[in-house]
C-alpha atoms as a PDB file:
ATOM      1  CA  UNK A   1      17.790  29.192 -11.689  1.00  0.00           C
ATOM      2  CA  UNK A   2      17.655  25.928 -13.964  1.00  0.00           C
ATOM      3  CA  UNK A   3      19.399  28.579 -16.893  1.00  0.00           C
ATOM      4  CA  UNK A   4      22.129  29.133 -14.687  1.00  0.00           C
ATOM      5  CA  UNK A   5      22.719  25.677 -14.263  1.00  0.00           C
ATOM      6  CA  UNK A   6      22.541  24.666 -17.291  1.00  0.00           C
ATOM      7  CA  UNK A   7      24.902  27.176 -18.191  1.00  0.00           C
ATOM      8  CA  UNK A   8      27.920  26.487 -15.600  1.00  0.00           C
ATOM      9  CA  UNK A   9      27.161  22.498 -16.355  1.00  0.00           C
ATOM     10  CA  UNK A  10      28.598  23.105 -19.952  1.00  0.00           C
ATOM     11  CA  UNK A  11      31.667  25.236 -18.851  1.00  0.00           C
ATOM     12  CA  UNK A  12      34.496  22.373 -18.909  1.00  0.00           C
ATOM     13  CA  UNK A  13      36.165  23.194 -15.564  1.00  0.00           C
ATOM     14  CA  UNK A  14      32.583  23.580 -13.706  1.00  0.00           C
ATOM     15  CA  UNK A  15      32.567  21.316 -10.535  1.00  0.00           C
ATOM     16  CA  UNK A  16      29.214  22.252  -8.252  1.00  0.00           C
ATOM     17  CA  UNK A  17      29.636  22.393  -4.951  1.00  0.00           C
ATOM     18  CA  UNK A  18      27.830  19.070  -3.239  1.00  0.00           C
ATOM     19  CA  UNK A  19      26.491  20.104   0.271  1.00  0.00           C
ATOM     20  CA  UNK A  20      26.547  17.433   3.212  1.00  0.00           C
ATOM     21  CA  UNK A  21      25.771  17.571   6.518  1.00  0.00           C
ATOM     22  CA  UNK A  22      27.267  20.657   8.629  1.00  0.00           C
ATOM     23  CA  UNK A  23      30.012  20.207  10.905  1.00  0.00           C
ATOM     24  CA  UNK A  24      28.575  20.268  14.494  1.00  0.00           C
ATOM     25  CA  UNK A  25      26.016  17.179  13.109  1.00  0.00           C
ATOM     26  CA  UNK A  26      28.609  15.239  11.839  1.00  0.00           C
ATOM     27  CA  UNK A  27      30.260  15.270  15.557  1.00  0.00           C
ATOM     28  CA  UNK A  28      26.703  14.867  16.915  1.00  0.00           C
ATOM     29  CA  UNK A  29      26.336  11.412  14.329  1.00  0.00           C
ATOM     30  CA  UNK A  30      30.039  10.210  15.093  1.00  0.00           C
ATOM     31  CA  UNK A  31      29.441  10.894  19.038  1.00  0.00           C
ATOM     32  CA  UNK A  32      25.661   8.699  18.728  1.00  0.00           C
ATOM     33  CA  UNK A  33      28.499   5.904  17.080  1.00  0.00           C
ATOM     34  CA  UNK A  34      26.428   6.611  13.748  1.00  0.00           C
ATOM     35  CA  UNK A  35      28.943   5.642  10.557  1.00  0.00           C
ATOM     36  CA  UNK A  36      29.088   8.161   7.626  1.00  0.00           C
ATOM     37  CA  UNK A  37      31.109   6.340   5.482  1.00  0.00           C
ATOM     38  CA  UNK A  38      29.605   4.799   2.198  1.00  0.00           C
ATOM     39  CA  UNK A  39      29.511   0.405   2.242  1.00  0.00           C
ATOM     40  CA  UNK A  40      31.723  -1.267   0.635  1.00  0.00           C
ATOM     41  CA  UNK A  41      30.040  -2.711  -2.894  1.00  0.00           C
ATOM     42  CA  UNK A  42      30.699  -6.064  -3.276  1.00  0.00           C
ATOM     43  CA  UNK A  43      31.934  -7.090  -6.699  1.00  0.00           C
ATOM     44  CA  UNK A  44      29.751  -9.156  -8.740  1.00  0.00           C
ATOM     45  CA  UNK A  45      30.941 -12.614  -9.469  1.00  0.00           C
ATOM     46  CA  UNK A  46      30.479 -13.953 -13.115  1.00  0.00           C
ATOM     47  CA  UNK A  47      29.417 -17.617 -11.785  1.00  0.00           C
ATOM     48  CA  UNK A  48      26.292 -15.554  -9.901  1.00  0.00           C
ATOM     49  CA  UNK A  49      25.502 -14.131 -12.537  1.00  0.00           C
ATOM     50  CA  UNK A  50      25.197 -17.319 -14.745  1.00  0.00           C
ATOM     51  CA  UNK A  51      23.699 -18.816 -12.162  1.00  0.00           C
ATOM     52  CA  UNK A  52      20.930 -16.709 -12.069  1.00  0.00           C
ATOM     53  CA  UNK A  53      20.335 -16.468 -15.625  1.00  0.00           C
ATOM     54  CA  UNK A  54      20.318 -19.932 -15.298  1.00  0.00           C
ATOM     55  CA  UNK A  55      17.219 -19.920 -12.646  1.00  0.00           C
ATOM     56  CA  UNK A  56      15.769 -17.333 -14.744  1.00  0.00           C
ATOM     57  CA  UNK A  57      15.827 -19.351 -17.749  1.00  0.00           C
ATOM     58  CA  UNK A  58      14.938 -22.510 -16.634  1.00  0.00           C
ATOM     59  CA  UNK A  59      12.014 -21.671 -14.120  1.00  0.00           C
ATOM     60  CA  UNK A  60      10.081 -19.055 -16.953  1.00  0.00           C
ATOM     61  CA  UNK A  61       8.086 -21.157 -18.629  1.00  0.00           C
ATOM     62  CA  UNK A  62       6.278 -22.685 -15.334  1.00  0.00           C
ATOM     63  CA  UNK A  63       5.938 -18.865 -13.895  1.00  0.00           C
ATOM     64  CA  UNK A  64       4.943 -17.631 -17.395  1.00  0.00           C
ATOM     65  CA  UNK A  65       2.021 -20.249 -17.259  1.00  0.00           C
ATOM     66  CA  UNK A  66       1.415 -19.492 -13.701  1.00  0.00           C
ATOM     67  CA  UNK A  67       0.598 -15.902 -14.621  1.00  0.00           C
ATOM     68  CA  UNK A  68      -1.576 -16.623 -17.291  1.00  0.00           C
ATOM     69  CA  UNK A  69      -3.730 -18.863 -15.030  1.00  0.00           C
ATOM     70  CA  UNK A  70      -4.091 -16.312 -12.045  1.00  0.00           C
ATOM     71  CA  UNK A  71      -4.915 -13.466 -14.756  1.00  0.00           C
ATOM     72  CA  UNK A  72      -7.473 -15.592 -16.196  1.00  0.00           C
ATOM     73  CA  UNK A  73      -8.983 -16.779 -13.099  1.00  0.00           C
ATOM     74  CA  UNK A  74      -9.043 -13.155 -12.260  1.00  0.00           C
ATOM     75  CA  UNK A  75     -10.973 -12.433 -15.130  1.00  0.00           C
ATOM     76  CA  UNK A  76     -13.233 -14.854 -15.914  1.00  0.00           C
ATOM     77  CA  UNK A  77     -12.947 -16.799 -12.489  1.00  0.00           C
ATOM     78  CA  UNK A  78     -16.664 -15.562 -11.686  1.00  0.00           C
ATOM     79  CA  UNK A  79     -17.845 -16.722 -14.735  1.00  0.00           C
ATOM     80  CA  UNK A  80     -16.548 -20.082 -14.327  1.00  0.00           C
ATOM     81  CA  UNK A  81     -17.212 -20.469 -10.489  1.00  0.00           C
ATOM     82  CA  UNK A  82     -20.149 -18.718  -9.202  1.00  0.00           C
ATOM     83  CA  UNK A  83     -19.834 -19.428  -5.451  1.00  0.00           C
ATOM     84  CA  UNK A  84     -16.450 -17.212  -5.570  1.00  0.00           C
ATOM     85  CA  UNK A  85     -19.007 -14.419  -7.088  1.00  0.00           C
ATOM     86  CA  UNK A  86     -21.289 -14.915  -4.022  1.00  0.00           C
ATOM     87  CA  UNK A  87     -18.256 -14.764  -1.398  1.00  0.00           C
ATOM     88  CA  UNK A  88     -16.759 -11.596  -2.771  1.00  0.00           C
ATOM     89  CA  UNK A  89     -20.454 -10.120  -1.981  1.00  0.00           C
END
């Protein structure tokens, strides 16, 4: 099956045949008010996008440090505090 694929994907004029819903379920989906249609996409504005770079940039430093103080403290947080060890048991 996968050969035959394969095969008709690298014949130029090849256009498979996408299956959707039947007929009688699309009236079923329209009649229960249910909308088939795809979303609109809303275009991406370049001043969000710097914006969030922005955030990014400016706020990774204090998270990068904030991860490296919750992975040690899982690590070696017994170590350091032994009542935490005696909780978790």
């Amino acid at each position: 099956m996968n050969k035959v694929i394969y095969l008709k994907s690298i014949i130029k004029n090849y256009k498979p045949k996408t299956k959707g819903f039947d007929k009688e379920i699309i009236k079923e989906l329209k009649a229960l008010g249910v909308d088939l249609t795809k979303p609109k996409v809303k275009p991406i504005k370049k001043n969000e996008v710097l914006a969030g770079r922005d955030f990014i940039l400016s706020h990774t430093e204090e998270f990068l440090q904030y991860a490296v103080d919750y992975s040690l403290d899982e690590k070696i947080g017994d170590i350091i505090n032994p009542k935490k060890l005696e909780e978790k048991i």
